[in-house]
Protein backbone atom coordinates (compact mmCIF):
# COMPACT_ATOMS: atom_id res chain seq x y z
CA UNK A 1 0.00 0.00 0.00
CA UNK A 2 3.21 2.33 0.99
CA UNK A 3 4.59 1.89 -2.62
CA UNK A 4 1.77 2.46 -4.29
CA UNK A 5 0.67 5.26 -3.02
CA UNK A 6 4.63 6.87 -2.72
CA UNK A 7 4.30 6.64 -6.12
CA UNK A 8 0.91 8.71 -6.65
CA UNK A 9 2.46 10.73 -3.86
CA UNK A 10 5.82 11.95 -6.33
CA UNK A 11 3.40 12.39 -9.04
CA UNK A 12 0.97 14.66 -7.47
CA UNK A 13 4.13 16.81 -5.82
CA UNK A 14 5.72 17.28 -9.40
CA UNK A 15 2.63 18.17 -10.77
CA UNK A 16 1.64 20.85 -7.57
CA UNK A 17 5.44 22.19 -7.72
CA UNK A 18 4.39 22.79 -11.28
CA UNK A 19 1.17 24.47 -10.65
CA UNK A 20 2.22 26.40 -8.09
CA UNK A 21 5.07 27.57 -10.18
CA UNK A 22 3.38 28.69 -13.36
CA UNK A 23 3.38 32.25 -14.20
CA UNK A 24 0.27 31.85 -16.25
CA UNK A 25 -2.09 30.48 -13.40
CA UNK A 26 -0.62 33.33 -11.32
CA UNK A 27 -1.15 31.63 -7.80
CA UNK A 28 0.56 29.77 -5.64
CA UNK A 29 -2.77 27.32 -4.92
CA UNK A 30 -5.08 25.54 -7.53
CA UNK A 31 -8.19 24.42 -6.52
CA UNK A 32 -10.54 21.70 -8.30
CA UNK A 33 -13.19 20.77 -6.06
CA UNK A 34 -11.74 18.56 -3.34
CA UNK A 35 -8.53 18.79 -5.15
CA UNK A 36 -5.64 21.27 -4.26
CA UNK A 37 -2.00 21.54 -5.61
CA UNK A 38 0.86 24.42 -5.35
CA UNK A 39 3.88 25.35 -4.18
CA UNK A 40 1.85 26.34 -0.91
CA UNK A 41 -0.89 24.17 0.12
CA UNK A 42 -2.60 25.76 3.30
CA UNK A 43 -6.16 24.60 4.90
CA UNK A 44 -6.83 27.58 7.39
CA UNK A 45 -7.31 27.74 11.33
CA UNK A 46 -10.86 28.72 10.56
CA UNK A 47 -11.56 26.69 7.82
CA UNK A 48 -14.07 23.55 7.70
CA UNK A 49 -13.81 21.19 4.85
CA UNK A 50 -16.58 18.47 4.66
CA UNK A 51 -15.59 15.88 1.95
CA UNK A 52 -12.95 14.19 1.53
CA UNK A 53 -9.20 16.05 0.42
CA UNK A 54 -6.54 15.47 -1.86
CA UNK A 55 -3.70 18.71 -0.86
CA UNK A 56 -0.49 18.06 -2.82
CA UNK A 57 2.38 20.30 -2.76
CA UNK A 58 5.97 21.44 -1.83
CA UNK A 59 4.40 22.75 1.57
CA UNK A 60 1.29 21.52 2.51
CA UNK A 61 -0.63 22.67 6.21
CA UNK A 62 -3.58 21.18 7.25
CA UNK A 63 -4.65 23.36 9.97
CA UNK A 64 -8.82 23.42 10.16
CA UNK A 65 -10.77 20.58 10.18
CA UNK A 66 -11.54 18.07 8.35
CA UNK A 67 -14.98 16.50 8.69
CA UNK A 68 -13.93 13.86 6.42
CA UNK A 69 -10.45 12.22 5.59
CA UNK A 70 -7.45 13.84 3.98
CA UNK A 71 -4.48 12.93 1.44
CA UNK A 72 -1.85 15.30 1.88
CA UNK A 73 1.49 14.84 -0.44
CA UNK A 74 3.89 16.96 -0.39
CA UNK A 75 8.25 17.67 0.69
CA UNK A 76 6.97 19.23 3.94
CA UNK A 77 3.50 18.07 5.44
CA UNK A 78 2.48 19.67 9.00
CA UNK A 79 -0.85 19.49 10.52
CA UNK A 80 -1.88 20.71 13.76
CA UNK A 81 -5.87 20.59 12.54
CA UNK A 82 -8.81 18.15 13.69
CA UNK A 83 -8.86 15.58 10.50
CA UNK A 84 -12.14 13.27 11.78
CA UNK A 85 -11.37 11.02 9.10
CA UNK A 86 -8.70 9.15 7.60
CA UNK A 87 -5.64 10.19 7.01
CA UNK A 88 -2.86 9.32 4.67
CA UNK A 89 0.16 11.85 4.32
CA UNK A 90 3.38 11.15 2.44
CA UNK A 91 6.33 13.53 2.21
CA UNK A 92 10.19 13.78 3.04
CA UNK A 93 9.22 15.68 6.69
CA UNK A 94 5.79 15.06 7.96
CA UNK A 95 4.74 16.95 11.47
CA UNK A 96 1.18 15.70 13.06
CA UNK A 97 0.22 17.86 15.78
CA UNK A 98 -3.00 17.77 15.42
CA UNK A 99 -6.50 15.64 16.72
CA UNK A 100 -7.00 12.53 14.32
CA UNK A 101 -10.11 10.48 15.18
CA UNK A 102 -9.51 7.69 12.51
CA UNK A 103 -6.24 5.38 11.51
CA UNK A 104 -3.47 7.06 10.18
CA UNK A 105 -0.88 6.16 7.40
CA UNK A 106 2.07 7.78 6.83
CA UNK A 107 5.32 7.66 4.61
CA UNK A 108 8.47 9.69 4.85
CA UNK A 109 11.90 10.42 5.29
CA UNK A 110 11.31 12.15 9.11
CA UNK A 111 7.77 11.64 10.85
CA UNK A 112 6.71 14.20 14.20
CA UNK A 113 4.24 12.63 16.03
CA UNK A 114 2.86 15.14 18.76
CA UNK A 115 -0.62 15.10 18.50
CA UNK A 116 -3.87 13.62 19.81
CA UNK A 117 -4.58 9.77 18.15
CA UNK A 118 -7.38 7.68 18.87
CA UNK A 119 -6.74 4.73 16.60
CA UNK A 120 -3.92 2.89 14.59
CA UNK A 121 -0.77 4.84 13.46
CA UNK A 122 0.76 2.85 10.59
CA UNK A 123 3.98 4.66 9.63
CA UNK A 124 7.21 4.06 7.99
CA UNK A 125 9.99 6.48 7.76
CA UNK A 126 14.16 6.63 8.35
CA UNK A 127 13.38 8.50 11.37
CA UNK A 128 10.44 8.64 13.33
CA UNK A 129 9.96 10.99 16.63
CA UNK A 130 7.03 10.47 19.35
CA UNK A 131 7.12 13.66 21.58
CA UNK A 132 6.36 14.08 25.26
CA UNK A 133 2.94 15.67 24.13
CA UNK A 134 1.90 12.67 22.07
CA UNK A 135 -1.00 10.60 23.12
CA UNK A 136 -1.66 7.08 21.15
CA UNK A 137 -4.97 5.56 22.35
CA UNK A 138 -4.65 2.44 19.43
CA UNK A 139 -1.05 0.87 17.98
CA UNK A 140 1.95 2.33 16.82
CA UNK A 141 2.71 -0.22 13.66
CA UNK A 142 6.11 1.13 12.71
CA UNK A 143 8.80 0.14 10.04
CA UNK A 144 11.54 2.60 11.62
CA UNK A 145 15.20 3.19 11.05
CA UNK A 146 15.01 4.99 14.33
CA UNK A 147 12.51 5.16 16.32
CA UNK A 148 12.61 7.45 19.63
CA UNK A 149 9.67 7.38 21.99
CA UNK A 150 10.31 10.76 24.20
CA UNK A 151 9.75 10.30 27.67
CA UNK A 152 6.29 11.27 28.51
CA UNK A 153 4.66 10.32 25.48
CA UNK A 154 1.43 8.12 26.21
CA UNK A 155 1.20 4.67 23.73
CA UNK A 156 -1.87 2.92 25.22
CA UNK A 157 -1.82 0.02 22.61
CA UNK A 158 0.71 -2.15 21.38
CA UNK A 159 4.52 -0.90 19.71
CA UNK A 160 5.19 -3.13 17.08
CA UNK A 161 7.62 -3.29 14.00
CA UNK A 162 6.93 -4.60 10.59
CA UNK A 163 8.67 -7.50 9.91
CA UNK A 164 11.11 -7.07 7.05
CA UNK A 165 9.44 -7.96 3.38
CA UNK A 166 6.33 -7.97 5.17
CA UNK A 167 3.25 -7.00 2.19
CA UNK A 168 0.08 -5.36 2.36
CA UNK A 169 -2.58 -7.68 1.57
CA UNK A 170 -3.83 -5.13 -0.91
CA UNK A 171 -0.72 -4.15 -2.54
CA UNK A 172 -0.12 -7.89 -2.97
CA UNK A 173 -3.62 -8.04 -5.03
CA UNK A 174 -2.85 -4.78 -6.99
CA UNK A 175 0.65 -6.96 -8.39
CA UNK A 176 -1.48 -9.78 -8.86
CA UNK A 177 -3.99 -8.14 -10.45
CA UNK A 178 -1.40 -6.34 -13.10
CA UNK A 179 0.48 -9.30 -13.49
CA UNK A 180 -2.50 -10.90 -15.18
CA UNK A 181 -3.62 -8.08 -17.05
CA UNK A 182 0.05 -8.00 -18.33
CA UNK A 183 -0.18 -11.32 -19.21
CA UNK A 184 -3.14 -10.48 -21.12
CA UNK A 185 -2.19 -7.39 -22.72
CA UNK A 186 1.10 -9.37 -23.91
CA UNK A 187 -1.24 -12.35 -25.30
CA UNK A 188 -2.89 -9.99 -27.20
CA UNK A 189 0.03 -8.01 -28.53
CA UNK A 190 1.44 -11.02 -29.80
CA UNK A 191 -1.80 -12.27 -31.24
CA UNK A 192 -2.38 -9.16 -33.22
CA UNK A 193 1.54 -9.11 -34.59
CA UNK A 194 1.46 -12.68 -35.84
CA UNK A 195 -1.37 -12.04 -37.36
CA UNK A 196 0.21 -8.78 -39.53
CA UNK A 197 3.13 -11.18 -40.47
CA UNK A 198 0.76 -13.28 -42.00
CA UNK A 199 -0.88 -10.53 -43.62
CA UNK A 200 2.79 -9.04 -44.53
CA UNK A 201 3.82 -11.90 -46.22
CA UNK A 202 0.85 -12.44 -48.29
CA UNK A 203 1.08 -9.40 -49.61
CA UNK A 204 5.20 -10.27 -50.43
CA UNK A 205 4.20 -13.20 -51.83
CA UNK A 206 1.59 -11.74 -54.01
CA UNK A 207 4.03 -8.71 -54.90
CA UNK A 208 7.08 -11.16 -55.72
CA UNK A 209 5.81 -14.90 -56.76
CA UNK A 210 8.04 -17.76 -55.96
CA UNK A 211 10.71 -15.63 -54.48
CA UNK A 212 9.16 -16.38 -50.90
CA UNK A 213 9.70 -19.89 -52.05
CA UNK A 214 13.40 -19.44 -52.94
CA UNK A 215 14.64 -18.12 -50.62
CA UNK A 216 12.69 -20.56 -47.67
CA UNK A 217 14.39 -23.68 -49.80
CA UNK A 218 17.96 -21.83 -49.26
CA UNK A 219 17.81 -22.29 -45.80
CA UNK A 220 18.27 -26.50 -46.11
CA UNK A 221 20.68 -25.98 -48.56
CA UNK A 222 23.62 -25.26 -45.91
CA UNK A 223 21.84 -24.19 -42.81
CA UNK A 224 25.56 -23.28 -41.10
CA UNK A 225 26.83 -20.93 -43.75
CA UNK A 226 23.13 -19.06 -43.20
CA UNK A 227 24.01 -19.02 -39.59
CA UNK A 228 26.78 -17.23 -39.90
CA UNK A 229 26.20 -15.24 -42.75
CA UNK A 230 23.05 -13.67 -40.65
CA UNK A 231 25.50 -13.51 -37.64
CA UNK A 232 27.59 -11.04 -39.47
CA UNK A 233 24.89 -9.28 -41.24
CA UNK A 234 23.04 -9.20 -37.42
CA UNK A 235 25.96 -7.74 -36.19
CA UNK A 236 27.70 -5.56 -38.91
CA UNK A 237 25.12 -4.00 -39.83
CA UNK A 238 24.58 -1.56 -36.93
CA UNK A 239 28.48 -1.20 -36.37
CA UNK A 240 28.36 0.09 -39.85
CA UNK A 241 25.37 2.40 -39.14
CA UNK A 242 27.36 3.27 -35.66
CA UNK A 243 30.24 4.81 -37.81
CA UNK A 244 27.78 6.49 -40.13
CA UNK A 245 26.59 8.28 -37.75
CA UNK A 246 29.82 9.53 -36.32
CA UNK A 247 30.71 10.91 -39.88
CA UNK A 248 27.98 13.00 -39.30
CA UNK A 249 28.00 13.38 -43.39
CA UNK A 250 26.73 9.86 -43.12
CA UNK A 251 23.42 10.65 -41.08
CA UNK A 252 21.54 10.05 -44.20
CA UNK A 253 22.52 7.05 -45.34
CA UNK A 254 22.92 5.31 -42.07
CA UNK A 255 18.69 6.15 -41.20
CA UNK A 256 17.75 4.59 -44.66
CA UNK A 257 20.55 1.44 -43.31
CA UNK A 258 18.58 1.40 -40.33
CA UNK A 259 15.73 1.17 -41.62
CA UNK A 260 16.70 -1.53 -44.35
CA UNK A 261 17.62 -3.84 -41.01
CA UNK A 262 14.96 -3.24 -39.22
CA UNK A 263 12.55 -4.68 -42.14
CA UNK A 264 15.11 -7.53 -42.62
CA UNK A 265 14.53 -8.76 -39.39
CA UNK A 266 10.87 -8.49 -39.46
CA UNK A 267 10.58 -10.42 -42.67
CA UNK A 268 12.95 -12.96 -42.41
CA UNK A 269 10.26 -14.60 -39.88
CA UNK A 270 7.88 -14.71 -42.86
CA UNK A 271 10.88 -17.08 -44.69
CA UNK A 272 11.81 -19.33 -41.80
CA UNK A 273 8.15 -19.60 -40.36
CA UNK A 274 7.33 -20.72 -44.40
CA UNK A 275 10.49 -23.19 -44.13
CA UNK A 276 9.71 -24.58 -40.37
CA UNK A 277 5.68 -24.88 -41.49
CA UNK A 278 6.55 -27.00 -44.96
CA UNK A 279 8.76 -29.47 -42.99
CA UNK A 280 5.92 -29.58 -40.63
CA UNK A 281 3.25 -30.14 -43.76
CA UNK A 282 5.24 -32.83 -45.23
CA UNK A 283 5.39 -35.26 -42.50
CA UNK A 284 1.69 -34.82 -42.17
CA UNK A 285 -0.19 -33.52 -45.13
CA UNK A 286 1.73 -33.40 -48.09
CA UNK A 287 -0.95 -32.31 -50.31
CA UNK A 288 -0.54 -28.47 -48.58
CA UNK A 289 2.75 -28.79 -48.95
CA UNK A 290 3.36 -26.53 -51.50
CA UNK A 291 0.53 -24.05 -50.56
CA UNK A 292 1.57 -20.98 -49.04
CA UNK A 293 -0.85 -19.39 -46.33
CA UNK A 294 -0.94 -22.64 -44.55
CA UNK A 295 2.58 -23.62 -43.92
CA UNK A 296 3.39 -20.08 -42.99
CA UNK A 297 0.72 -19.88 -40.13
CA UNK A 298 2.01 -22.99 -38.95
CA UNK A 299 5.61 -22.15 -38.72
CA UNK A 300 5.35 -18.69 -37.31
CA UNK A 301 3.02 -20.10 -34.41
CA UNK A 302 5.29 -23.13 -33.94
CA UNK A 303 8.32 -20.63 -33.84
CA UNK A 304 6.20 -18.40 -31.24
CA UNK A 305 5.49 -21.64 -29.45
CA UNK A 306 9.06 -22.83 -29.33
CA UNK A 307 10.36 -19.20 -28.11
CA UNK A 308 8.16 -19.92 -24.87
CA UNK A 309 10.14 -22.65 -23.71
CA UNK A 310 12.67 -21.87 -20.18
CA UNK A 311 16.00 -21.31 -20.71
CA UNK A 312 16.07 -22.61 -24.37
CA UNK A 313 13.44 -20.82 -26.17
CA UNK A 314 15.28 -17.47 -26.70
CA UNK A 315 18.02 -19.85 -28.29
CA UNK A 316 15.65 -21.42 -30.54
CA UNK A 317 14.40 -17.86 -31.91
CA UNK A 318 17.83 -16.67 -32.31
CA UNK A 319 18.69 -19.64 -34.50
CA UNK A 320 15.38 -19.14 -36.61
CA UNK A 321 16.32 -15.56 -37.06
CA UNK A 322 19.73 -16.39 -38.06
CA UNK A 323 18.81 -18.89 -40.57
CA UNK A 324 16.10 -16.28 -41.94
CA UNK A 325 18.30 -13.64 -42.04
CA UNK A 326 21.17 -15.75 -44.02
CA UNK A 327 18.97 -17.38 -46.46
CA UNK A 328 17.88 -13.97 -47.25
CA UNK A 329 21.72 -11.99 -47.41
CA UNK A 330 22.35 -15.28 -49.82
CA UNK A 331 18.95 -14.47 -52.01
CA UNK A 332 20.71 -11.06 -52.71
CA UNK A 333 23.95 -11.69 -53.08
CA UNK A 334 22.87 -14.56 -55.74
CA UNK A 335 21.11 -12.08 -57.45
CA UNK A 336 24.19 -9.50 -57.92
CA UNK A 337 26.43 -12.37 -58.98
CA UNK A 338 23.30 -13.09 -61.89
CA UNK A 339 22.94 -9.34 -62.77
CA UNK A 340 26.84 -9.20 -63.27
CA UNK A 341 26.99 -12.10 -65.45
CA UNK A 342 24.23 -10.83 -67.56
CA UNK A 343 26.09 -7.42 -67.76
């Protein structure tokens, strides 16, 4: 729960600091309902708020009171007010002086606790100060580099210290909970981009008939030279762009090399998912053998497949890419040797 809401807690600051700095908004405080950011967050001695607050800012004093609960984020937080409801403040210095009637959460670097506290304090900070005027009717749950109870301070519940890697039930669901929808969202993602290979290399196909098929039966004529033929064009290629780019004359040509490589790579799956898919095709139906759509779907999603496999599968789609990537540098470089001839 800490981490999660740190994190809202540095973006709400940045965003106050900016506010509060802007010389077009021409205050120091914005206001949006029960929102309020700046570099000066102040909730007055005489003021009485009745919903819920969210004050985020460099400085941030919550000195009225607060009917309902408050969020205050800021690099300074002190309140002295009456907050009724919950609290949650997060800062680098937080001072509570104040009377708090519900639990209260708290994150930062130094924590002051001097006020009035009828339920749980949960707070976690490098150092964190109870004074002689502090009175603690529920239990201090602390995760403390130091923590220095003043003489006189009253704790009428229980002192006790997280245990180390301890995790909020809550927090724990929120990582579960994004975990799966990354899973998901990655499912998808990969479902949609197999699917625009296929589409890709229909349209190759359709744009360059039988050369798809040439350059997928290269790859069984010597499958090691095509390793390390796409080894070196894997690799030299982006030294050579490197240096273009230092020549500074070279800028041009070294963005079109770019982005020459970058569509090799992407289309030599289209060749070695054809290649993997026919081998497949002939041990099973031969008749589709020498279709195209077919063998390519199977290939690419048996290469996907095979790239989900621990510890090997990154291996496996290396190899794949090599052997692409080679058949294809040999396609070429056949085809200059045939153009010289002819010349």
């Amino acid at each position: 729960m800490l981490v999660h809401h740190g994190t809202a807690a540095i973006i709400l600051i940045l965003i106050s600091v900016l506010i509060g700095h802007t010389p077009a908004l021409g205050r120091t405080e914005f206001e949006i309902g029960s929102f309020r950011a700046g570099a000066n967050v102040t909730v007055s001695a005489d003021e009485v708020i009745g919903e819920d607050l969210v004050a985020a800012g460099a400085n941030v004093t919550a000195a009225g009171e607060m009917k309902s609960g408050l969020k205050a984020f800021g690099a300074n937080v002190i309140i002295p007010g009456r907050i009724k409801g919950k609290l949650h403040a997060f800062g680098a210095n937080v001072a509570l002086s104040g009377a708090f009637h519900e639990q209260v959460t708290v994150a930062a670097a130094n924590i002051v606790l001097s006020g009035n506290f009828e339920k749980d304090i949960d707070v976690a900070a490098a150092r964190i100060t109870v004074t002689p005027d502090a009175k603690i009717m529920g239990n201090l749950i602390h995760a403390a580099g130091i923590l220095d109870i003043q003489t006189g301070a009253q704790i009428l519940g229980q002192v006790m210290q997280k245990r180390k890697g301890e995790d909020d039930e809550q927090q724990e669901q929120w990582i579960q909970t994004g975990k799966k929808a990354a899973r998901a969202a990655g499912m998808l993602l990969s479902a949609i981009a197999t699917a625009a290979l296929l589409v890709i290399g229909l349209i190759i196909n359709a744009l360059f008939p039988g050369q798809t098929t040439k350059i997928a039966a290269l790859i069984s004529e010597a499958p090691g030279v095509n390793i390390v033929t796409g080894l070196v064009f894997l690799v030299a290629v982006p030294v050579a762009v490197f240096i273009a780019f230092i020549t500074v004359i070279g800028i041009p040509v070294a963005v079109i090399v770019a982005m020459l490589y970058g569509i090799a790579l992407y289309i030599s799956r289209i060749f070695i998912g054809l290649w993997v898919g026919r081998k497949i095709f002939g041990y099973f139906k031969k008749t589709t053998v020498d279709s195209f759509f077919w063998p390519l779907a199977a290939g690419v999603v048996t290469i996907t497949l095979a790239g989900l496999i621990p510890l090997i599968g990154w291996l496996l789609k290396l190899v794949c890419l090599l052997l692409g990537l080679g058949a294809m540098c040999t396609a070429a470089w056949r085809s200059i040797q045939a153009r010289h001839q002819i010349g």
